[in-house]
N, C-alpha and C. Protein backbone atom coordinates (compact mmCIF):
# COMPACT_ATOMS: atom_id res chain seq x y z
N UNK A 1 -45.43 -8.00 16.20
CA UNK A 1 -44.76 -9.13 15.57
C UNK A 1 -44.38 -8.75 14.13
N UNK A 2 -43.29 -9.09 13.68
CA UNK A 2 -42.61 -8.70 12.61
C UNK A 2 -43.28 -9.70 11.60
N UNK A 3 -43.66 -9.60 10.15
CA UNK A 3 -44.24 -9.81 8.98
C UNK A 3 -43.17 -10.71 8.26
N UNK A 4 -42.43 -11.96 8.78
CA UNK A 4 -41.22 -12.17 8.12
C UNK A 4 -41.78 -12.56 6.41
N UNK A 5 -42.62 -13.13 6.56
CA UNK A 5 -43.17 -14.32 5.04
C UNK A 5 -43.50 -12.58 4.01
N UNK A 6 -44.08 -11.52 4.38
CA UNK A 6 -44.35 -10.21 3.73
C UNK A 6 -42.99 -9.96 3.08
N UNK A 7 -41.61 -9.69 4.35
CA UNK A 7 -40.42 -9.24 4.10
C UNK A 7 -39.96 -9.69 3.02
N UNK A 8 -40.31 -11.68 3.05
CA UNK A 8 -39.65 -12.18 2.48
C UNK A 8 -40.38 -12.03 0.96
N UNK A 9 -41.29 -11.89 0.89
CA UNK A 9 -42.33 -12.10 -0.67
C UNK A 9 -41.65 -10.63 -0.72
N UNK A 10 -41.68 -9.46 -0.56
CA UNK A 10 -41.39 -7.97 -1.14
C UNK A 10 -39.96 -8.42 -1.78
N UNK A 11 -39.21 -8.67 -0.88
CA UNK A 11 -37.54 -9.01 -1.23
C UNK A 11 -37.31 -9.87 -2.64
N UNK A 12 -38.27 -10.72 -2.60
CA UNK A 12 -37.69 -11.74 -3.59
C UNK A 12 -38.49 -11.17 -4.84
N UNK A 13 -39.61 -10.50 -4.51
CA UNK A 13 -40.08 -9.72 -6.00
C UNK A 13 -39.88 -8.58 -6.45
N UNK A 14 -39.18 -7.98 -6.15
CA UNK A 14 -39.02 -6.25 -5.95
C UNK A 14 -37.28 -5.89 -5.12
N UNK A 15 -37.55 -6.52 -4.19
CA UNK A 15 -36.02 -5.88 -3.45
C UNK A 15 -34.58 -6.65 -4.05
N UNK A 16 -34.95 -7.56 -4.55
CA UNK A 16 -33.58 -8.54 -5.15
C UNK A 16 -33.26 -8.29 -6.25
N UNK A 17 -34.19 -7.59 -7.01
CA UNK A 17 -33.99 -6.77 -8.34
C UNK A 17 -33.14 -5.57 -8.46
N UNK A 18 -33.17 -5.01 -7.60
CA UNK A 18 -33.06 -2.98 -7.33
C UNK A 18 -31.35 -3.53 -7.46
N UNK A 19 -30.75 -2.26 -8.11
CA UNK A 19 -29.26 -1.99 -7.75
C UNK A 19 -28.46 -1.87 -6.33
N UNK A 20 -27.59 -2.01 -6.10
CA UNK A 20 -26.88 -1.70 -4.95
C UNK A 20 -27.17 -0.74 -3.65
N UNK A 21 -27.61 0.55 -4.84
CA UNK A 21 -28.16 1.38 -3.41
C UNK A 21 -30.40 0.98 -3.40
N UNK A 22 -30.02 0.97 -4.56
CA UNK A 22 -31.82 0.39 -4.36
C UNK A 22 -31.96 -0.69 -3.28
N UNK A 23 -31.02 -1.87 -3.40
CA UNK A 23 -31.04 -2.90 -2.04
C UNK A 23 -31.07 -2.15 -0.91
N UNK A 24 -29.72 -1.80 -0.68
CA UNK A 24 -29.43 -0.70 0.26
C UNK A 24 -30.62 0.03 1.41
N UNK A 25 -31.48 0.82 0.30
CA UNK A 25 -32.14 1.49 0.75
C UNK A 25 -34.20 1.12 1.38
N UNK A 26 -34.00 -0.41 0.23
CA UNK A 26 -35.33 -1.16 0.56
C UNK A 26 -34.87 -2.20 1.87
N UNK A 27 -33.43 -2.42 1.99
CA UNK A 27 -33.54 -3.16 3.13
C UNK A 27 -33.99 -2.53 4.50
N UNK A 28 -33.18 -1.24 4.32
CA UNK A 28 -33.29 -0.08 5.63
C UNK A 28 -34.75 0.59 5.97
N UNK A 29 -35.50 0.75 4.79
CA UNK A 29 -37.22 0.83 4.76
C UNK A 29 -37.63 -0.39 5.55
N UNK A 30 -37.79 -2.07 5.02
CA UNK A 30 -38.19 -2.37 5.51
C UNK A 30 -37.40 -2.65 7.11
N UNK A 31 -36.56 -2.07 7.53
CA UNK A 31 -35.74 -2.52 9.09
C UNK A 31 -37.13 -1.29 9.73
N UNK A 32 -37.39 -0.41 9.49
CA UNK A 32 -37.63 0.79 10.17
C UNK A 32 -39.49 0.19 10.33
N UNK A 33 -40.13 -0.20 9.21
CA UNK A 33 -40.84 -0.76 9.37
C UNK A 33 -41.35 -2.12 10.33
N UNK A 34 -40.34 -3.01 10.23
CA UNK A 34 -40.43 -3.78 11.01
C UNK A 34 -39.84 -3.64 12.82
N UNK A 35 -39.34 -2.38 12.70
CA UNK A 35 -38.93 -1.86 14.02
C UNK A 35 -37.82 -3.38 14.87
N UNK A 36 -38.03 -3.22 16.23
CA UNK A 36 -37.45 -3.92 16.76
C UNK A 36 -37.28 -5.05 16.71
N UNK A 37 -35.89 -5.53 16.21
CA UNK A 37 -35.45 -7.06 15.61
C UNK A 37 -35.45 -6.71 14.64
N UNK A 38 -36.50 -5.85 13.26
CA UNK A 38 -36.00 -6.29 12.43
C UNK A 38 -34.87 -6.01 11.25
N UNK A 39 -33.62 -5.57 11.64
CA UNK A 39 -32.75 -5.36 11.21
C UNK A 39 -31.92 -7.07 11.32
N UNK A 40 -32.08 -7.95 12.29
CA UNK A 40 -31.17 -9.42 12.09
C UNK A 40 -31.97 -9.98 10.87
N UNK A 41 -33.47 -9.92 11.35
CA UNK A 41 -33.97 -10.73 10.23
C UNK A 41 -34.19 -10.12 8.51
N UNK A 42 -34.19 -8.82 8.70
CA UNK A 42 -34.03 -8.41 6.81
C UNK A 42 -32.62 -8.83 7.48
N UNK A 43 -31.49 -8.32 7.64
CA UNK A 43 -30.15 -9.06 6.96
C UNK A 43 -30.11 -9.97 7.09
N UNK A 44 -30.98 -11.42 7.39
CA UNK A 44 -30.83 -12.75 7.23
C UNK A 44 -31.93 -12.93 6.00
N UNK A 45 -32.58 -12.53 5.91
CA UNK A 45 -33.66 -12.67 4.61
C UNK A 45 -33.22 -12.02 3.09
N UNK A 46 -32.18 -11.02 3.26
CA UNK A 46 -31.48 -10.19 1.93
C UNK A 46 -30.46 -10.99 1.68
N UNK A 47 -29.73 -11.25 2.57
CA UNK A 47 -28.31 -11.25 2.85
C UNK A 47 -27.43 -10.27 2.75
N UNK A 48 -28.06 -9.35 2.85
CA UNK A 48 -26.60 -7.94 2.97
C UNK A 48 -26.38 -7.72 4.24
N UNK A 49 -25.33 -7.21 4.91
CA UNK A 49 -24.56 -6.94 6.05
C UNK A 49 -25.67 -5.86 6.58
N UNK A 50 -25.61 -5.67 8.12
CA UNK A 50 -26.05 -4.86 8.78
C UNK A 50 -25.70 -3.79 8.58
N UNK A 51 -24.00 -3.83 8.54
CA UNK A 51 -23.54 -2.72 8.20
C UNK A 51 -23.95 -1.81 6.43
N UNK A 52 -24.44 -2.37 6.03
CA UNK A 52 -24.82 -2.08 4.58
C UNK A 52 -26.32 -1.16 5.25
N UNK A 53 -27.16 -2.41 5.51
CA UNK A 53 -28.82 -1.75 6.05
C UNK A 53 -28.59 -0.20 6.46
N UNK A 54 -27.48 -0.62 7.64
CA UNK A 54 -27.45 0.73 8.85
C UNK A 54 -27.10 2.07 7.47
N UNK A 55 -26.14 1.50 6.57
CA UNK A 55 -25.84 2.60 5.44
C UNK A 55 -27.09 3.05 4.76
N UNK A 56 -27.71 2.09 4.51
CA UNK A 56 -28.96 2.43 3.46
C UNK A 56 -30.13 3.38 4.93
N UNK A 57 -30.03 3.55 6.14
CA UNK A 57 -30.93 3.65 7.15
C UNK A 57 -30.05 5.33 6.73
N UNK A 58 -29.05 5.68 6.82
CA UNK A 58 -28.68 6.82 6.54
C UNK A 58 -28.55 7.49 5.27
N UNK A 59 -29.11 6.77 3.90
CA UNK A 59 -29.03 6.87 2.83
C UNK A 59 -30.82 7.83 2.73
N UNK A 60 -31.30 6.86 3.42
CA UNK A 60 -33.01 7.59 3.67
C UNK A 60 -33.33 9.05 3.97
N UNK A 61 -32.44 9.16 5.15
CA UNK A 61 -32.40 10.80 5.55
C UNK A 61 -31.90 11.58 4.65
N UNK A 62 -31.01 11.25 4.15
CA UNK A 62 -29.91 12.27 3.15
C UNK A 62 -30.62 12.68 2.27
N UNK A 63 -29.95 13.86 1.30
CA UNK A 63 -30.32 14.14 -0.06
C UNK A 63 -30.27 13.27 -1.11
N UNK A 64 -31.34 13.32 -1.37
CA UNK A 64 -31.20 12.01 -3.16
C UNK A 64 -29.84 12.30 -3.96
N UNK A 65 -29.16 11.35 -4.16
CA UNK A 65 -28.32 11.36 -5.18
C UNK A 65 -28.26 12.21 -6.96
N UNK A 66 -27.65 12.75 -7.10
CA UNK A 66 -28.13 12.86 -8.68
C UNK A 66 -28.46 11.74 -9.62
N UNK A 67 -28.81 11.87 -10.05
CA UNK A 67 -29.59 11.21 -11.49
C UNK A 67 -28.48 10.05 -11.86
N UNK A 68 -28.88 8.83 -11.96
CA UNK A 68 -27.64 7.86 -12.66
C UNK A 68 -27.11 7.60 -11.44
N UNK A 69 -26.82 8.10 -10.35
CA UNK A 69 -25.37 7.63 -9.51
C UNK A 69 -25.69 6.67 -8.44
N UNK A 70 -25.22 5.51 -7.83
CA UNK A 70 -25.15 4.48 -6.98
C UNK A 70 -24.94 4.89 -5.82
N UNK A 71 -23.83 5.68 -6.00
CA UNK A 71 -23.06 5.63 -4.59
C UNK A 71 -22.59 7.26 -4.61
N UNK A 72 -22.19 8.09 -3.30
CA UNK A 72 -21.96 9.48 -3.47
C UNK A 72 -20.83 9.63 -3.97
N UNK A 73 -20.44 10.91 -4.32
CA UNK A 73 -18.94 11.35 -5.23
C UNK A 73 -17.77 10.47 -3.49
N UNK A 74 -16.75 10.06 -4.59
CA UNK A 74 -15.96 9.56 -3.48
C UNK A 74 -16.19 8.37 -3.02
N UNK A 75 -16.97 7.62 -3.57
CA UNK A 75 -17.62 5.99 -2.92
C UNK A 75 -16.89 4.70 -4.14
N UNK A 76 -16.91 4.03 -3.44
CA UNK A 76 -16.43 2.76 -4.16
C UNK A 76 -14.77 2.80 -4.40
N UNK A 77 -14.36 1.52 -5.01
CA UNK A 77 -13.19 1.13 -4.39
C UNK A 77 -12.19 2.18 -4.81
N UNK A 78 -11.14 2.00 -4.34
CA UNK A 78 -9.96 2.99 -4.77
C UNK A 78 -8.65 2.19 -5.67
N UNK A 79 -8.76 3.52 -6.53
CA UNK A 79 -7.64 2.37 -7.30
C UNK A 79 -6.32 2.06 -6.74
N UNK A 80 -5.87 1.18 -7.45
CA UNK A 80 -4.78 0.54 -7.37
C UNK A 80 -3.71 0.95 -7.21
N UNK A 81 -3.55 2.24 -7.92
CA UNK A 81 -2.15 2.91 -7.52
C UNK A 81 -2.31 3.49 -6.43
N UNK A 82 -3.75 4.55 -6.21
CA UNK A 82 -3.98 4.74 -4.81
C UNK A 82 -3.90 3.91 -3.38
N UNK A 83 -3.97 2.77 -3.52
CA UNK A 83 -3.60 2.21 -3.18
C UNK A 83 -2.09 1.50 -2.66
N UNK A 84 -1.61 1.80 -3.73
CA UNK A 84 0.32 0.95 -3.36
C UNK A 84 0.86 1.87 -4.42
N UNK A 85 1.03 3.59 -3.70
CA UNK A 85 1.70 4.33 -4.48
C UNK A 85 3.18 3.98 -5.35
N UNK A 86 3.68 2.86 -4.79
CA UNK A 86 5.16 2.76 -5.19
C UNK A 86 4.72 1.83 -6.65
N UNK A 87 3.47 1.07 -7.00
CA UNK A 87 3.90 0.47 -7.78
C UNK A 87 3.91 0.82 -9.35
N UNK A 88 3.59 2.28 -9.77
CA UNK A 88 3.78 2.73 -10.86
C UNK A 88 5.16 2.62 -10.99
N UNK A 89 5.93 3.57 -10.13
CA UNK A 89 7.53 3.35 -10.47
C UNK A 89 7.99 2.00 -10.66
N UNK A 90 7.67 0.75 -9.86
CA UNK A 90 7.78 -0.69 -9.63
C UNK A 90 7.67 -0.78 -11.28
N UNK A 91 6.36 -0.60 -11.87
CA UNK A 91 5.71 -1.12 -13.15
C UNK A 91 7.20 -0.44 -13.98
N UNK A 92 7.12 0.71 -13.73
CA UNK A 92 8.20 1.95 -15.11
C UNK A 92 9.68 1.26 -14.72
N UNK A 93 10.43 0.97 -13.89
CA UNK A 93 11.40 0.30 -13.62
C UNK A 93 11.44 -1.41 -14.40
N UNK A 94 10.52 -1.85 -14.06
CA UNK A 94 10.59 -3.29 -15.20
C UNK A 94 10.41 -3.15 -16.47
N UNK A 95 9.25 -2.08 -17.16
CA UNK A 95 8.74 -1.73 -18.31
C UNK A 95 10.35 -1.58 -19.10
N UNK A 96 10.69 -0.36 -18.76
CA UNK A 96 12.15 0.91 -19.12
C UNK A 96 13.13 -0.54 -20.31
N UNK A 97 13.68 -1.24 -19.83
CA UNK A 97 14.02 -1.82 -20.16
C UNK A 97 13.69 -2.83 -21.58
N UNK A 98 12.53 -3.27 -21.27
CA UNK A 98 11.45 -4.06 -22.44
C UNK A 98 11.32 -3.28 -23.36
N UNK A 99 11.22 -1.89 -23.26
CA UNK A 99 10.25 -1.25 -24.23
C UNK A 99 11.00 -0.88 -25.56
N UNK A 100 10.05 -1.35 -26.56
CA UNK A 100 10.73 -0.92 -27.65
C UNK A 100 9.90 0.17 -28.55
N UNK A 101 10.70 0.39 -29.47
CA UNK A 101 9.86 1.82 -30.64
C UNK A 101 10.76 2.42 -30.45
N UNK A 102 10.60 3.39 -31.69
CA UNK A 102 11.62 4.56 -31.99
C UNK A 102 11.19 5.44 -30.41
N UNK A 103 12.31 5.90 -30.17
CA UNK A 103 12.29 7.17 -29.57
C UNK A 103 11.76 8.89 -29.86
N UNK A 104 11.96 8.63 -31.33
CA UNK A 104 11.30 10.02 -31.37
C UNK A 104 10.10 9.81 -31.72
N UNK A 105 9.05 8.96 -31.61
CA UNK A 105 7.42 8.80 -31.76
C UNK A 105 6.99 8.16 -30.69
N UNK A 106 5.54 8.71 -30.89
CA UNK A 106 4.96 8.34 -29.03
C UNK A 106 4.61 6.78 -29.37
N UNK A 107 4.51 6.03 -30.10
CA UNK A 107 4.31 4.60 -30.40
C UNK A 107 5.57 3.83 -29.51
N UNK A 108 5.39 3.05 -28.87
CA UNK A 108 5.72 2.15 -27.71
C UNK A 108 5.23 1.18 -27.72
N UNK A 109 6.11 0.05 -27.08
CA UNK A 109 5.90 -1.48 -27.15
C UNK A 109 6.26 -1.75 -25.89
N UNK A 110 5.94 -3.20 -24.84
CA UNK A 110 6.49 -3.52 -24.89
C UNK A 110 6.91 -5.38 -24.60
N UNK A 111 7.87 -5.76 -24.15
CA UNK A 111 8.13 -6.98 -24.80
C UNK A 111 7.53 -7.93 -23.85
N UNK A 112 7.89 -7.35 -22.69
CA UNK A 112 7.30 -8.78 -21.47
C UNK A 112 5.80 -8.95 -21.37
N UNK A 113 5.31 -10.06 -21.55
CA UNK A 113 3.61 -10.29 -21.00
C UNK A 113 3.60 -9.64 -19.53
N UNK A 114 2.07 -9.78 -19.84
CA UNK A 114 1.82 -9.36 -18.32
C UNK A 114 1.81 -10.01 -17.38
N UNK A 115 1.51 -11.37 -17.24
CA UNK A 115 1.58 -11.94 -16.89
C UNK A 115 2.96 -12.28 -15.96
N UNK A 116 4.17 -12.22 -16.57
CA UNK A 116 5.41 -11.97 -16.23
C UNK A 116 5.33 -10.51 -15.17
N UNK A 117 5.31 -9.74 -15.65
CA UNK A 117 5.16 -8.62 -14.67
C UNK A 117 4.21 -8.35 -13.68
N UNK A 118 3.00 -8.72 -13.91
CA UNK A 118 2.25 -9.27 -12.29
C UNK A 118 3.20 -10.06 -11.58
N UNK A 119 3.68 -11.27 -12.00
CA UNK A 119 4.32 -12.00 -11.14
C UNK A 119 5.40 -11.20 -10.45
N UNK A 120 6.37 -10.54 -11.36
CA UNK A 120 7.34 -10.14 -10.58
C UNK A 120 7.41 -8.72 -10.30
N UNK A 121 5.88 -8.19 -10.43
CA UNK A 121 5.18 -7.01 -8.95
C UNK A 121 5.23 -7.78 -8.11
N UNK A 122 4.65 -9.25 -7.88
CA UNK A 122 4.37 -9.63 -6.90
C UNK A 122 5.19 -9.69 -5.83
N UNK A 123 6.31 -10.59 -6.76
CA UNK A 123 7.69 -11.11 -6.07
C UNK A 123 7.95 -9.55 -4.98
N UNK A 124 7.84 -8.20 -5.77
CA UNK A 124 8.78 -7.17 -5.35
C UNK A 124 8.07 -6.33 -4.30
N UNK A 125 6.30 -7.40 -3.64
CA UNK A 125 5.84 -6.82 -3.04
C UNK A 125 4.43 -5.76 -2.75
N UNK A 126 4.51 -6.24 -4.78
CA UNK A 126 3.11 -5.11 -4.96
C UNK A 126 1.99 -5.96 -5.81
N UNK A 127 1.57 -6.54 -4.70
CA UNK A 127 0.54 -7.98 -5.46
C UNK A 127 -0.30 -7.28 -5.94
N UNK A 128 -0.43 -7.82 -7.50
CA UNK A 128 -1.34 -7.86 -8.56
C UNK A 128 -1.53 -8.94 -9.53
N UNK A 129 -2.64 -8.44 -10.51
CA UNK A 129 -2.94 -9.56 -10.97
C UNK A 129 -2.57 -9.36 -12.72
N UNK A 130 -2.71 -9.88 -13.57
CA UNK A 130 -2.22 -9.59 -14.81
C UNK A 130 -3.30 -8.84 -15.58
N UNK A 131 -4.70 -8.90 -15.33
CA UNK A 131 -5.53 -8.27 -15.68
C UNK A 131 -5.35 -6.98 -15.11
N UNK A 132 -4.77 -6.81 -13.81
CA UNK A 132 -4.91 -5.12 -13.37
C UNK A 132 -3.54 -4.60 -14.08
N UNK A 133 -2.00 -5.79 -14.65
CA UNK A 133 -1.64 -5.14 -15.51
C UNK A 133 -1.99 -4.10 -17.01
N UNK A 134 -2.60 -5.26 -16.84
CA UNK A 134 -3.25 -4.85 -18.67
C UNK A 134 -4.02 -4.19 -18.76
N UNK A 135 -4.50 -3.21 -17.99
CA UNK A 135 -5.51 -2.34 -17.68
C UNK A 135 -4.97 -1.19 -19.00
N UNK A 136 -6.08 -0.72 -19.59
CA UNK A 136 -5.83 -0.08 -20.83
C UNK A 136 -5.32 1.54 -20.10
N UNK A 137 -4.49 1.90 -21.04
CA UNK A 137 -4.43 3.42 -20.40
C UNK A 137 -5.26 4.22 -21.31
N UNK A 138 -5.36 5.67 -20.69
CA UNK A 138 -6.19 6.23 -21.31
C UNK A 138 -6.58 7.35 -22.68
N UNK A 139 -4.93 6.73 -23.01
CA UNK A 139 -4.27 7.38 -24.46
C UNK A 139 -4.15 5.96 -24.95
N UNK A 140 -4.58 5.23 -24.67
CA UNK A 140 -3.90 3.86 -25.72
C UNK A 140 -4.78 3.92 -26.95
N UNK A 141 -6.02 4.89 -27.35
CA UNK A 141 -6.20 5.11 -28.68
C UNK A 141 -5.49 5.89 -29.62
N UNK A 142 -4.94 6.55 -28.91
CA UNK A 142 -4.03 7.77 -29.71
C UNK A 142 -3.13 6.93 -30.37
N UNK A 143 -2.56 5.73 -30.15
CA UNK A 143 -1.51 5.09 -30.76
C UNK A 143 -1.88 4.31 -32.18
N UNK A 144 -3.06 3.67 -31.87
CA UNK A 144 -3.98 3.21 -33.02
C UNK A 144 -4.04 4.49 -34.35
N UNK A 145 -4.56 5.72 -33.35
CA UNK A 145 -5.13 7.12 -34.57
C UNK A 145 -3.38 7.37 -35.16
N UNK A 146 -2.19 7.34 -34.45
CA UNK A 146 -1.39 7.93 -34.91
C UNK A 146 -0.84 6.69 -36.29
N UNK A 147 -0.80 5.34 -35.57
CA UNK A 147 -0.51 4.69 -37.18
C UNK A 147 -1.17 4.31 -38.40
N UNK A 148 -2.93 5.04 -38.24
CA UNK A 148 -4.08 5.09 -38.99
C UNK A 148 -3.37 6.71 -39.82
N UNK A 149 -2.80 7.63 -39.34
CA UNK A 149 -2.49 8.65 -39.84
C UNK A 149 -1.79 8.42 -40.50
N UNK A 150 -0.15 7.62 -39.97
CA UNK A 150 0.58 7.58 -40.88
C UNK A 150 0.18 6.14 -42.26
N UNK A 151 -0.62 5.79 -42.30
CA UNK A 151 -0.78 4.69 -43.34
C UNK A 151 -1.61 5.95 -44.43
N UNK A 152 -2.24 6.23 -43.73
CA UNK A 152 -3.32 7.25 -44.63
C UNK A 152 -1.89 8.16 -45.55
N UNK A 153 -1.56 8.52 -44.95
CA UNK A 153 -0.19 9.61 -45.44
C UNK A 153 0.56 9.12 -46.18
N UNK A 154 1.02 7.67 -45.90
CA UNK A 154 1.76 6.95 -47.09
C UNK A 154 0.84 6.53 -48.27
N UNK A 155 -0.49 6.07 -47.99
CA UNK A 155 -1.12 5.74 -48.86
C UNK A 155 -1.44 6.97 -49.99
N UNK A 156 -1.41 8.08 -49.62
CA UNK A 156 -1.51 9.12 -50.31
C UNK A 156 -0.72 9.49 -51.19
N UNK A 157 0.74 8.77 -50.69
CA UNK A 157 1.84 9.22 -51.30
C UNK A 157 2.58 8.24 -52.43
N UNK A 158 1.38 6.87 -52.37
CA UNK A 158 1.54 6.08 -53.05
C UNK A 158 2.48 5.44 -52.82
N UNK A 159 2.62 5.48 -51.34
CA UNK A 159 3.73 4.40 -50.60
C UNK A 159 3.40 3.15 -50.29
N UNK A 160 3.90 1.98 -50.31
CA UNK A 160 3.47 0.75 -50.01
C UNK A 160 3.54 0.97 -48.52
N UNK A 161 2.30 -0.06 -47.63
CA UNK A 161 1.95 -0.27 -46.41
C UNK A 161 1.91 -1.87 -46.29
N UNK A 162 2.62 -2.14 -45.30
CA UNK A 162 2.68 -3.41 -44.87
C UNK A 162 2.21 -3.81 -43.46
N UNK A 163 1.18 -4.40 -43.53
CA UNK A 163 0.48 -4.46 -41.53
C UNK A 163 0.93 -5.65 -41.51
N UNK A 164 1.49 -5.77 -40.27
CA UNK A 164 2.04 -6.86 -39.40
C UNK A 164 0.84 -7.47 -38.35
N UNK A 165 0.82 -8.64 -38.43
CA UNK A 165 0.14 -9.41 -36.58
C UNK A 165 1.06 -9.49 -35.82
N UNK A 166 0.70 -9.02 -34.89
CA UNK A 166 1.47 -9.23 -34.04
C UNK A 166 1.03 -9.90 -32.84
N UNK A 167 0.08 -10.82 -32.82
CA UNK A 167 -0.58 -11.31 -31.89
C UNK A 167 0.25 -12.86 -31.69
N UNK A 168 -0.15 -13.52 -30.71
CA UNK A 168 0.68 -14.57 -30.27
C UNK A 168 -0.33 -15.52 -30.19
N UNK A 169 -0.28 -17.12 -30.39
CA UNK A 169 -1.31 -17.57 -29.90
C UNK A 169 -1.50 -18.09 -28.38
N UNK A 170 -2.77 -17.49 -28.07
CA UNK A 170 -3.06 -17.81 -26.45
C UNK A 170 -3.03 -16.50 -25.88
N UNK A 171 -2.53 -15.54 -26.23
CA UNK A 171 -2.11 -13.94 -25.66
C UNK A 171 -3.79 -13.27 -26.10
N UNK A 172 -4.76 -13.36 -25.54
CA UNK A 172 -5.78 -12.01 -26.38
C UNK A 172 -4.94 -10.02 -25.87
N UNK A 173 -6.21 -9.71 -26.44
CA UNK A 173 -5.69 -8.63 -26.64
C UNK A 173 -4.41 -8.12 -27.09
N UNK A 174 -3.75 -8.66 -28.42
CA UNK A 174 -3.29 -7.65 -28.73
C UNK A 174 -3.50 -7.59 -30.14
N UNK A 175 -2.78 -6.57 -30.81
CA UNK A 175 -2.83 -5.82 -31.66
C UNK A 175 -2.24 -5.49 -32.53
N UNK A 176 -2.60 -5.62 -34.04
CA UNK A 176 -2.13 -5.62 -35.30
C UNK A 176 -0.78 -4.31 -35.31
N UNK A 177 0.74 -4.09 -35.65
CA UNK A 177 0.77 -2.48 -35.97
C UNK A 177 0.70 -2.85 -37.38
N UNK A 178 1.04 -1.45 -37.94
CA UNK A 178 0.87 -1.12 -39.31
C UNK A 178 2.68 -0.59 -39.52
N UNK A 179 3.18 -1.13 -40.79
CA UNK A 179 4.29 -0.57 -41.25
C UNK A 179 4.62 0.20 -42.22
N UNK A 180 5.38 1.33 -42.24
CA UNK A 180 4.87 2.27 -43.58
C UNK A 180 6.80 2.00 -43.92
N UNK A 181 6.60 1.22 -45.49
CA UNK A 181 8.22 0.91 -45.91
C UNK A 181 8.16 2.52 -47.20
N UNK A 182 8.93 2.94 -47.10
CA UNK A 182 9.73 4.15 -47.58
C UNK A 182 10.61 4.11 -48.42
């Protein structure tokens, strides 16, 4: 006879705590323990999917993970572009247009919210959301360091600097530039 009131006291003091593969892997301990049946009742007592347990039941045999990691190299979701290869071009085709800044500096703007352009990814087929617009890229500090350079450079030169807001109200995230008048 299976120990359900045990299952259930370990789970709620110890197993509901653990991370993802820690669940994972205490649900599939106690399935093996409780042998026959009890794989319905830990996944009715955890609430994680069978299919999760049966993962964590093969997580047991395997090699330990390295140090820090949840899940093996290659696990968890896939991004977004991986996902709907067309919609970078989708994004650079609406962007192209909006974008403003000089051309000969890597500083770029541009004009439409995101909000606007989630929507009309959507319209064109490549549903998203405005937050997975606004997803930071992974040079978007370089743009900050490059107009921190040039203020530093004018300031040196005893040039007046004029910083602009450029924020909107209701818009978060965005961001002051800096103007260097000459």
């Amino acid at each position: 006879m299976i120990d359900e009131a045990g299952i259930r006291l370990r789970w709620n003091v110890v197993g509901s705590r653990l991370d993802e593969r820690g669940r994972r892997l205490f649900a599939a301990a106690e399935v093996r323990t409780a042998g026959r049946g009890g794989l319905a009742l830990v996944s009715t007592i955890t609430g994680l999917a069978r299919s999760t347990i049966n993962r964590g039941k093969q997580d047991l045999d395997a090699q330990p993970l390295p140090k820090g990691r949840v899940r093996r190299a290659g696990g968890g979701r896939r991004s977004v572009c991986e996902n709907d290869p067309g919609l970078m071009p989708a994004l650079e085709r609406l962007v192209e247009p909006a974008t403003l800044g000089d051309p000969m500096r890597p500083l770029i703007w541009v004009s439409k919210s995101t909000e606007k352009l989630a929507a009309t990814l959507t319209e064109m087929g490549h549903p998203i959301s405005a937050d997975t617009v606004r997803t930071k890229h992974p040079d978007r500090n370089a743009q900050f360091e490059y107009i921190n350079a040039k203020v530093i450079a004018a300031q040196a030169q005893q040039q007046p600097v004029i910083s602009v807001d450029t924020k909107k109200k209701g818009v978060p995230q965005r961001h002051g530039k800096e103007l260097i008048m000459s």
